[in-house]
N, C-alpha and C. Protein backbone atom coordinates (compact mmCIF):
# COMPACT_ATOMS: atom_id res chain seq x y z
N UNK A 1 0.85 -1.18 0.00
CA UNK A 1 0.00 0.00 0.00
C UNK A 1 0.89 1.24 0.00
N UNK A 2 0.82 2.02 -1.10
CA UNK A 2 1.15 3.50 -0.85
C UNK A 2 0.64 4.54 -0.71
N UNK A 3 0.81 6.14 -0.01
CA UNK A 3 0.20 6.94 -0.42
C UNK A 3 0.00 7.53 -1.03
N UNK A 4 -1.18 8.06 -1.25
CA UNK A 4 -1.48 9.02 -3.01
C UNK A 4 -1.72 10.44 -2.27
N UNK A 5 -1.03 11.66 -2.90
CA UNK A 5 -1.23 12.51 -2.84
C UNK A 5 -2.01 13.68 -3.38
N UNK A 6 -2.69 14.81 -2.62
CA UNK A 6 -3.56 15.33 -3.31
C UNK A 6 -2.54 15.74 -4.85
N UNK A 7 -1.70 16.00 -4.77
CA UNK A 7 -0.71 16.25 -6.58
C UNK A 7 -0.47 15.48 -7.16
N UNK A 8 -0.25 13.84 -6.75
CA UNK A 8 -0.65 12.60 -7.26
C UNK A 8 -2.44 12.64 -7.89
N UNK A 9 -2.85 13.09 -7.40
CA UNK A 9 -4.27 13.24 -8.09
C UNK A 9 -4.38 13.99 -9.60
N UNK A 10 -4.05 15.33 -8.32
CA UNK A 10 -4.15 16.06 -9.44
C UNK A 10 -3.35 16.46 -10.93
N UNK A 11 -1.78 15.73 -10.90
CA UNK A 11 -1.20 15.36 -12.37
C UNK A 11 -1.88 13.99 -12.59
N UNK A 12 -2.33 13.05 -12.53
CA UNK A 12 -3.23 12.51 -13.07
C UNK A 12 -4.30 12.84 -13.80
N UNK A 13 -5.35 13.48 -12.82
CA UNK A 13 -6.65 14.19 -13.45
C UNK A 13 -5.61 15.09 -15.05
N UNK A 14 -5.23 15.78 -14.78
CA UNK A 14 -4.43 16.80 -15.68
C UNK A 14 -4.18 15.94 -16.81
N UNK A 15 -3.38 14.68 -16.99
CA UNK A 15 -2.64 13.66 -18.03
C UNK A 15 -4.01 13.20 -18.31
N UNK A 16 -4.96 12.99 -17.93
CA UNK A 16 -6.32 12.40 -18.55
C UNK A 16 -6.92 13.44 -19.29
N UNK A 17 -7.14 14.38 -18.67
CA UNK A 17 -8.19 15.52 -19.59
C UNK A 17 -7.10 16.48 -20.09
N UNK A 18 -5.78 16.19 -20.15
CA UNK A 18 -5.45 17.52 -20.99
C UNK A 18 -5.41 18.46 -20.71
N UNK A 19 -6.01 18.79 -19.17
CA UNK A 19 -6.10 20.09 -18.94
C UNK A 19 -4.76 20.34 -18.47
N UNK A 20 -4.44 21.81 -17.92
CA UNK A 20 -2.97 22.46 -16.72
C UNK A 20 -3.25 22.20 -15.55
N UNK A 21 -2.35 21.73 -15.21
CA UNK A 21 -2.06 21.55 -13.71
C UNK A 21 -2.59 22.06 -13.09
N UNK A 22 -2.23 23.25 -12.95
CA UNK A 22 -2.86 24.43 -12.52
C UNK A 22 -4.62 24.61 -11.97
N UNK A 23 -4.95 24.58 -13.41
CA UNK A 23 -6.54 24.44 -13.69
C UNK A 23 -7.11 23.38 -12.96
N UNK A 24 -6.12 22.38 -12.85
CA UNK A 24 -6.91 20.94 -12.19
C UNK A 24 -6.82 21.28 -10.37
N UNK A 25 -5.56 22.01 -10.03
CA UNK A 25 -5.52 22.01 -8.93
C UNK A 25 -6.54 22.97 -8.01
N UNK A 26 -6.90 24.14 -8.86
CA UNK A 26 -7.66 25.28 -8.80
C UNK A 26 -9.22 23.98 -8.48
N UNK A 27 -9.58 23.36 -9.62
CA UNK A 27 -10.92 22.32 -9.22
C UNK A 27 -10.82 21.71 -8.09
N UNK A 28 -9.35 21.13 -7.91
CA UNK A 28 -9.93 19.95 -7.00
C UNK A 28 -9.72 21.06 -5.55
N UNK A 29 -9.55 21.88 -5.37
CA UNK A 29 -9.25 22.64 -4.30
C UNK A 29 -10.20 23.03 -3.85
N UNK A 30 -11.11 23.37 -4.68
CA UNK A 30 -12.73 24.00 -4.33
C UNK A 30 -13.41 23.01 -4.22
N UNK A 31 -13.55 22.32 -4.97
CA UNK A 31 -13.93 20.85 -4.46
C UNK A 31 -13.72 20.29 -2.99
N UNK A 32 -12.76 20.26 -2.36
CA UNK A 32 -12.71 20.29 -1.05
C UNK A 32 -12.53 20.75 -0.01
N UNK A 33 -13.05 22.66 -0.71
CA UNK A 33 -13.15 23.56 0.23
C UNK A 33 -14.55 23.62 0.02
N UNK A 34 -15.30 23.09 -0.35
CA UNK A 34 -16.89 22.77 -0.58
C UNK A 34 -17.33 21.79 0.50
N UNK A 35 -16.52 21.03 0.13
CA UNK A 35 -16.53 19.54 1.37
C UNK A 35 -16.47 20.26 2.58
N UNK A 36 -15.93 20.76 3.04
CA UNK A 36 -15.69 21.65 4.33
C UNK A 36 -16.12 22.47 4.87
N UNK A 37 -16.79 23.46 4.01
CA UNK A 37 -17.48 23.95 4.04
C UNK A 37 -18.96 23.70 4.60
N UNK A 38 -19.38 22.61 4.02
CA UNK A 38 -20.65 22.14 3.71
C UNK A 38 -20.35 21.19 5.21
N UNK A 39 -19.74 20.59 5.39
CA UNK A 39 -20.13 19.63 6.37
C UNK A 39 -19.86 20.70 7.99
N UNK A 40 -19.11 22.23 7.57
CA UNK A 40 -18.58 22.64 8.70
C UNK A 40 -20.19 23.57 8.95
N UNK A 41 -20.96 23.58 7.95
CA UNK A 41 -22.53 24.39 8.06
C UNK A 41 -23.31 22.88 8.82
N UNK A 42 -22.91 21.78 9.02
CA UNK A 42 -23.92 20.58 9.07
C UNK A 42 -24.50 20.32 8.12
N UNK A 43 -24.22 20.05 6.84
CA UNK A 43 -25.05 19.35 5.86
C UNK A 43 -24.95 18.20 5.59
N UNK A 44 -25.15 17.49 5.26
CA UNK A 44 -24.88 16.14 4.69
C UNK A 44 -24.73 15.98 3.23
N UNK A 45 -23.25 15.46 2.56
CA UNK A 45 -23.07 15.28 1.28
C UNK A 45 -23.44 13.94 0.96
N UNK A 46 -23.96 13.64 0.08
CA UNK A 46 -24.32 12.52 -0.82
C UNK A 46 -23.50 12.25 -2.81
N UNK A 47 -23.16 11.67 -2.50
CA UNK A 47 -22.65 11.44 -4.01
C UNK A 47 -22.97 10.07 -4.57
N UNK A 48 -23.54 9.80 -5.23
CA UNK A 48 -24.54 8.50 -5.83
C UNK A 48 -23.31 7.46 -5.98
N UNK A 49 -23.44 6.62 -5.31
CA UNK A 49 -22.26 5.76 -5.57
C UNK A 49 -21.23 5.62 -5.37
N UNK A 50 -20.87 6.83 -4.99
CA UNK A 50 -19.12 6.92 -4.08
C UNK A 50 -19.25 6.58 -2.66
N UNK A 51 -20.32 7.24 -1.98
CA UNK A 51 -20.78 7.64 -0.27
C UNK A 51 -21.25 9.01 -0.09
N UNK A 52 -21.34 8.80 1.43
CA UNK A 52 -22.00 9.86 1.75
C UNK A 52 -21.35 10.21 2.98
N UNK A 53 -20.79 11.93 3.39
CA UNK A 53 -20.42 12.03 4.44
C UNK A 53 -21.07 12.88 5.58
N UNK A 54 -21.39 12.98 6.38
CA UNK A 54 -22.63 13.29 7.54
C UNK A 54 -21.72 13.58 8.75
N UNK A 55 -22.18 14.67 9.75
CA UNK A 55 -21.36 14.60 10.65
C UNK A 55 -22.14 14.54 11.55
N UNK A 56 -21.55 13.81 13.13
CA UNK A 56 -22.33 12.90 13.90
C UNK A 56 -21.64 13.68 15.19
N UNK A 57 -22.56 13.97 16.26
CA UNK A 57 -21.73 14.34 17.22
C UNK A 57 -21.70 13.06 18.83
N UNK A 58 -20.33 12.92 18.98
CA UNK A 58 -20.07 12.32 20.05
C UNK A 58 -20.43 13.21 21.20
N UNK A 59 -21.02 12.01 21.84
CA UNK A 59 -21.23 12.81 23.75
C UNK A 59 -20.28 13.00 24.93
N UNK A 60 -19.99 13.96 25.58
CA UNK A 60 -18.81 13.77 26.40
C UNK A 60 -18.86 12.74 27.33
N UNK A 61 -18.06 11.99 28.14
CA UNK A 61 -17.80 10.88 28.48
C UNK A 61 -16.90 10.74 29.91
N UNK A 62 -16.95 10.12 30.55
CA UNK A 62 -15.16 9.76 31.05
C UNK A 62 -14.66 8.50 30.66
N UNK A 63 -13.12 8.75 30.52
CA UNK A 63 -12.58 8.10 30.09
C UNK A 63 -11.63 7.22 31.68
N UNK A 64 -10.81 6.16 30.79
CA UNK A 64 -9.78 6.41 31.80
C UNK A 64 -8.41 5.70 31.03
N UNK A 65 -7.05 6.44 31.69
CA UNK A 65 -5.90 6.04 31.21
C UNK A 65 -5.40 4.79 31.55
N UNK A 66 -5.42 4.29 30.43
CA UNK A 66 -4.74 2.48 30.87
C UNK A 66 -3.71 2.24 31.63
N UNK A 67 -3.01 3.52 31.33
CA UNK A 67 -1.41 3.20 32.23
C UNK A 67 -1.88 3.24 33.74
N UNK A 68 -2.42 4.89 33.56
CA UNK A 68 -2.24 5.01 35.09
C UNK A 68 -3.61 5.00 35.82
N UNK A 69 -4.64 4.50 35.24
CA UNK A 69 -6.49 4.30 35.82
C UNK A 69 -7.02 5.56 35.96
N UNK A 70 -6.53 6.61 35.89
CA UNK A 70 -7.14 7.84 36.51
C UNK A 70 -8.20 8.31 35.64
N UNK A 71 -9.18 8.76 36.19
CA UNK A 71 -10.21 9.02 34.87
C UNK A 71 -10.08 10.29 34.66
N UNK A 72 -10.58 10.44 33.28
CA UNK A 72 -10.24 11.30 32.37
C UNK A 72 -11.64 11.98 31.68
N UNK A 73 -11.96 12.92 31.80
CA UNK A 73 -13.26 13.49 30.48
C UNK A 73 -12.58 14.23 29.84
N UNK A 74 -13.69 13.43 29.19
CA UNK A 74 -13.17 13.65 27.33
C UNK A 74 -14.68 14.60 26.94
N UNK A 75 -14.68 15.98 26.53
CA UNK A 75 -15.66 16.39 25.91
C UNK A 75 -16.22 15.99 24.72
N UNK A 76 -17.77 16.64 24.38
CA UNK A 76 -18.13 16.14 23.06
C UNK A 76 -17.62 16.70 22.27
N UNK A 77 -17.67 15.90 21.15
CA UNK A 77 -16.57 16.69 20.08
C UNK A 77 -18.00 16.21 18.66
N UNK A 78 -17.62 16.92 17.53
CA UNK A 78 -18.32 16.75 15.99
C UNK A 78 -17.10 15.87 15.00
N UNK A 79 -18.07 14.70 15.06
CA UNK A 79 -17.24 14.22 13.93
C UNK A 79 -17.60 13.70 12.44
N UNK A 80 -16.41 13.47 11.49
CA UNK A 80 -17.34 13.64 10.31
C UNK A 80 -17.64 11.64 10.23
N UNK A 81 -18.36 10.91 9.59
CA UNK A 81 -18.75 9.56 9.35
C UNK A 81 -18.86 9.78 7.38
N UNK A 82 -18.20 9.02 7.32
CA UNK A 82 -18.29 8.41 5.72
C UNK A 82 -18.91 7.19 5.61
N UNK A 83 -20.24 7.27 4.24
CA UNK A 83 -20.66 6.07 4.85
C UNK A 83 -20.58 5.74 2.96
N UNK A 84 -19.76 3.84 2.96
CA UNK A 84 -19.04 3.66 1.53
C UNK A 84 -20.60 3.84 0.53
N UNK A 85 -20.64 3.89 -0.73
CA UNK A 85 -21.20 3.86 -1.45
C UNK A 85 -21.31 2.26 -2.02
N UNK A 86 -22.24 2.56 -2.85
CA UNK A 86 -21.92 1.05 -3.66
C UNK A 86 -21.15 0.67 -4.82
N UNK A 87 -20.69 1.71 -5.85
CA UNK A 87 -19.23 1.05 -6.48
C UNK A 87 -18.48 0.85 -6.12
N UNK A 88 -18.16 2.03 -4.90
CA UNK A 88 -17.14 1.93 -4.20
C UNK A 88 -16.92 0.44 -3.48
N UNK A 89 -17.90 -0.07 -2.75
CA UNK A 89 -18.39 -1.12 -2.25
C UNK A 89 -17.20 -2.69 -2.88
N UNK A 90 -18.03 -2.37 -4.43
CA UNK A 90 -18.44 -3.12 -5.24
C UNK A 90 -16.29 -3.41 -5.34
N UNK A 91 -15.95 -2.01 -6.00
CA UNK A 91 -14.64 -1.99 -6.48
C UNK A 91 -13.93 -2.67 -5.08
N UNK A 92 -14.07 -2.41 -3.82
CA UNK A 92 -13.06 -2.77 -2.70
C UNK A 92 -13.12 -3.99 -2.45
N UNK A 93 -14.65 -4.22 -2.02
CA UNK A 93 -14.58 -5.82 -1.49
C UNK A 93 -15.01 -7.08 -2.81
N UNK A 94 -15.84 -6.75 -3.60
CA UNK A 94 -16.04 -8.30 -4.29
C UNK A 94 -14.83 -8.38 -5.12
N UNK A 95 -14.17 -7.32 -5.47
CA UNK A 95 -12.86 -8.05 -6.26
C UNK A 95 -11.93 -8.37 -5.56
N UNK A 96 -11.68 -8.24 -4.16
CA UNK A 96 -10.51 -8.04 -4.10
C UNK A 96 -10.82 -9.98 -2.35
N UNK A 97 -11.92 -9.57 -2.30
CA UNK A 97 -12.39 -10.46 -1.36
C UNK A 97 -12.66 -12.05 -1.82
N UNK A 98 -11.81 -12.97 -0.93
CA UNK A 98 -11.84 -14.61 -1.30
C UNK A 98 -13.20 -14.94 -0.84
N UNK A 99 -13.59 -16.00 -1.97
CA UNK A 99 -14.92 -16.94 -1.21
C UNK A 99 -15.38 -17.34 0.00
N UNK A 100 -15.95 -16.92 0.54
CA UNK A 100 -16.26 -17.51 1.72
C UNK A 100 -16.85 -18.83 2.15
N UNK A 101 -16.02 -20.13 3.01
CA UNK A 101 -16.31 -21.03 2.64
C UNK A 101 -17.90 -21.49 3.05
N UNK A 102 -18.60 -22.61 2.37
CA UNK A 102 -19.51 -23.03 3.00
C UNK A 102 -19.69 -23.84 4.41
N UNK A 103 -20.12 -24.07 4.95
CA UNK A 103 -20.14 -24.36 6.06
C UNK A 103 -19.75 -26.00 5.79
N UNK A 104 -20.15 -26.59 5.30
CA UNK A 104 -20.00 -28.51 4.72
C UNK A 104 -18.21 -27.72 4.50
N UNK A 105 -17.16 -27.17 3.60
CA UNK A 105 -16.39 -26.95 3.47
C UNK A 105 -15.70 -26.80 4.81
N UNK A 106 -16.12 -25.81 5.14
CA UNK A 106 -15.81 -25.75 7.02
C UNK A 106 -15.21 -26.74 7.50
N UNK A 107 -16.47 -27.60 7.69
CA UNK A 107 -16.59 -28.82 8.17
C UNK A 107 -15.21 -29.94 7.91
N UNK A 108 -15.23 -30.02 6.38
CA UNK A 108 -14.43 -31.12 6.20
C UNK A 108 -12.65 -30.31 6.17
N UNK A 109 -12.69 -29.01 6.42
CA UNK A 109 -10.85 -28.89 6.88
C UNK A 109 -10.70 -29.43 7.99
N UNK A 110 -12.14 -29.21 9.24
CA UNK A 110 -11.68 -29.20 10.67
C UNK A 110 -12.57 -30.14 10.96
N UNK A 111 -12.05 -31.44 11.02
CA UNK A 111 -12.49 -33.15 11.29
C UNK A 111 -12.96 -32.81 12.65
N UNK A 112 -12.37 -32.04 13.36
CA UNK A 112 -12.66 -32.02 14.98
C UNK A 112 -13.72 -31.85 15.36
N UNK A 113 -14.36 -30.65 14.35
CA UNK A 113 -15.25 -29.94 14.74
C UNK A 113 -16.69 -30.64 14.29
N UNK A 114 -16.31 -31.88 13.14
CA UNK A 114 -17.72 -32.47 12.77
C UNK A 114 -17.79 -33.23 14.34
N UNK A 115 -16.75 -33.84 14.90
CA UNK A 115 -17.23 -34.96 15.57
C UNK A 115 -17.23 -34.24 16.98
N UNK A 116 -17.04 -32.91 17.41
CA UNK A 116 -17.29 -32.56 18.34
C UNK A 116 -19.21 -31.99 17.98
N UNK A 117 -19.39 -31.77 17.23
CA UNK A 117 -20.89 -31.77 16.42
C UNK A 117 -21.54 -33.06 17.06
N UNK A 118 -21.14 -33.98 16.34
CA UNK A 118 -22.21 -35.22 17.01
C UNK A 118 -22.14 -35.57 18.61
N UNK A 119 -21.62 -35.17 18.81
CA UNK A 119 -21.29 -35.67 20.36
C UNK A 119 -22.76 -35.39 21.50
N UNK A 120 -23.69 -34.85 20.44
CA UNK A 120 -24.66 -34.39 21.54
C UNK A 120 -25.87 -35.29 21.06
C-alpha cells in the first residue's frame, strides 16, 4: 500500500483531460473547500455511488488512562462519518475479497469440529 497525494491526483486528473495543472488544482481545491465547508454548516453530502459524508456528534464521556487508571473526560466533540457507497463497495470488497467457505467446506478442513458436532 502507498500513499497518493492530493498532486498525485491532481497530475493525473491533468494527463487524462489535458487540462494544466494548474486548472486541475484550482478544481480539485474547491472541491474540497466545498466539502468543508458544507459539512462545517452541518449538511450532509451525498454522491450517488461513491458515499456519503454526515457529521455525527459524540457525547462527552469519562474516560480512563490504561497506564495510570485515573479518569479522564473527554468532551463532546463533531465528527465527520463516511458512509461507503456502492461502487465503491463493489470496487473494494467483491474483487478483491476470497470466497467464503460453505459451512459442509468448514466442516471437512476441521475433522474435529464435525465430531465434536455429534457428540450431543
Amino acid at each position: 500500500m502507498k500513499t497518493i497525494t492530493k498532486k498525485d491526483l491532481v497530475d493525473r486528473i491533468a494527463d487524462k483531460t489535458g487540462n494544466k495543472r494548474v486548472v486541475v488544482k484550482k478544481i480539485v481545491q474547491s472541491f474540497l473547500d466545498e466539502i468543508v465547508d458544507e459539512l462545517g454548516e452541518g449538511n450532509r453530502l451525498e454522491f450517488r455511488d461513491f458515499g456519503v459524508f454526515e457529521i455525527r456528534s459524540r457525547a462527552a464521556r469519562v474516560a480512563q488512562n490504561p497506564k495510570t487508571m485515573e479518569k479522564v473526560f473527554v468532551p463532546s466533540k463533531r465528527t465527520v462519518k463516511f458512509k461507503i457507497g456502492r461502487l465503491m463497495k463493489q470496487r473494494l470488497f467483491d474483487e478483491h475479497e476470497e470466497p467464503q467457505p460453505t459451512p459442509e467446506q468448514q466442516v471437512a478442513s476441521n475433522p474435529g469440529a464435525q465430531a465434536a458436532g455429534n457428540a450431543y
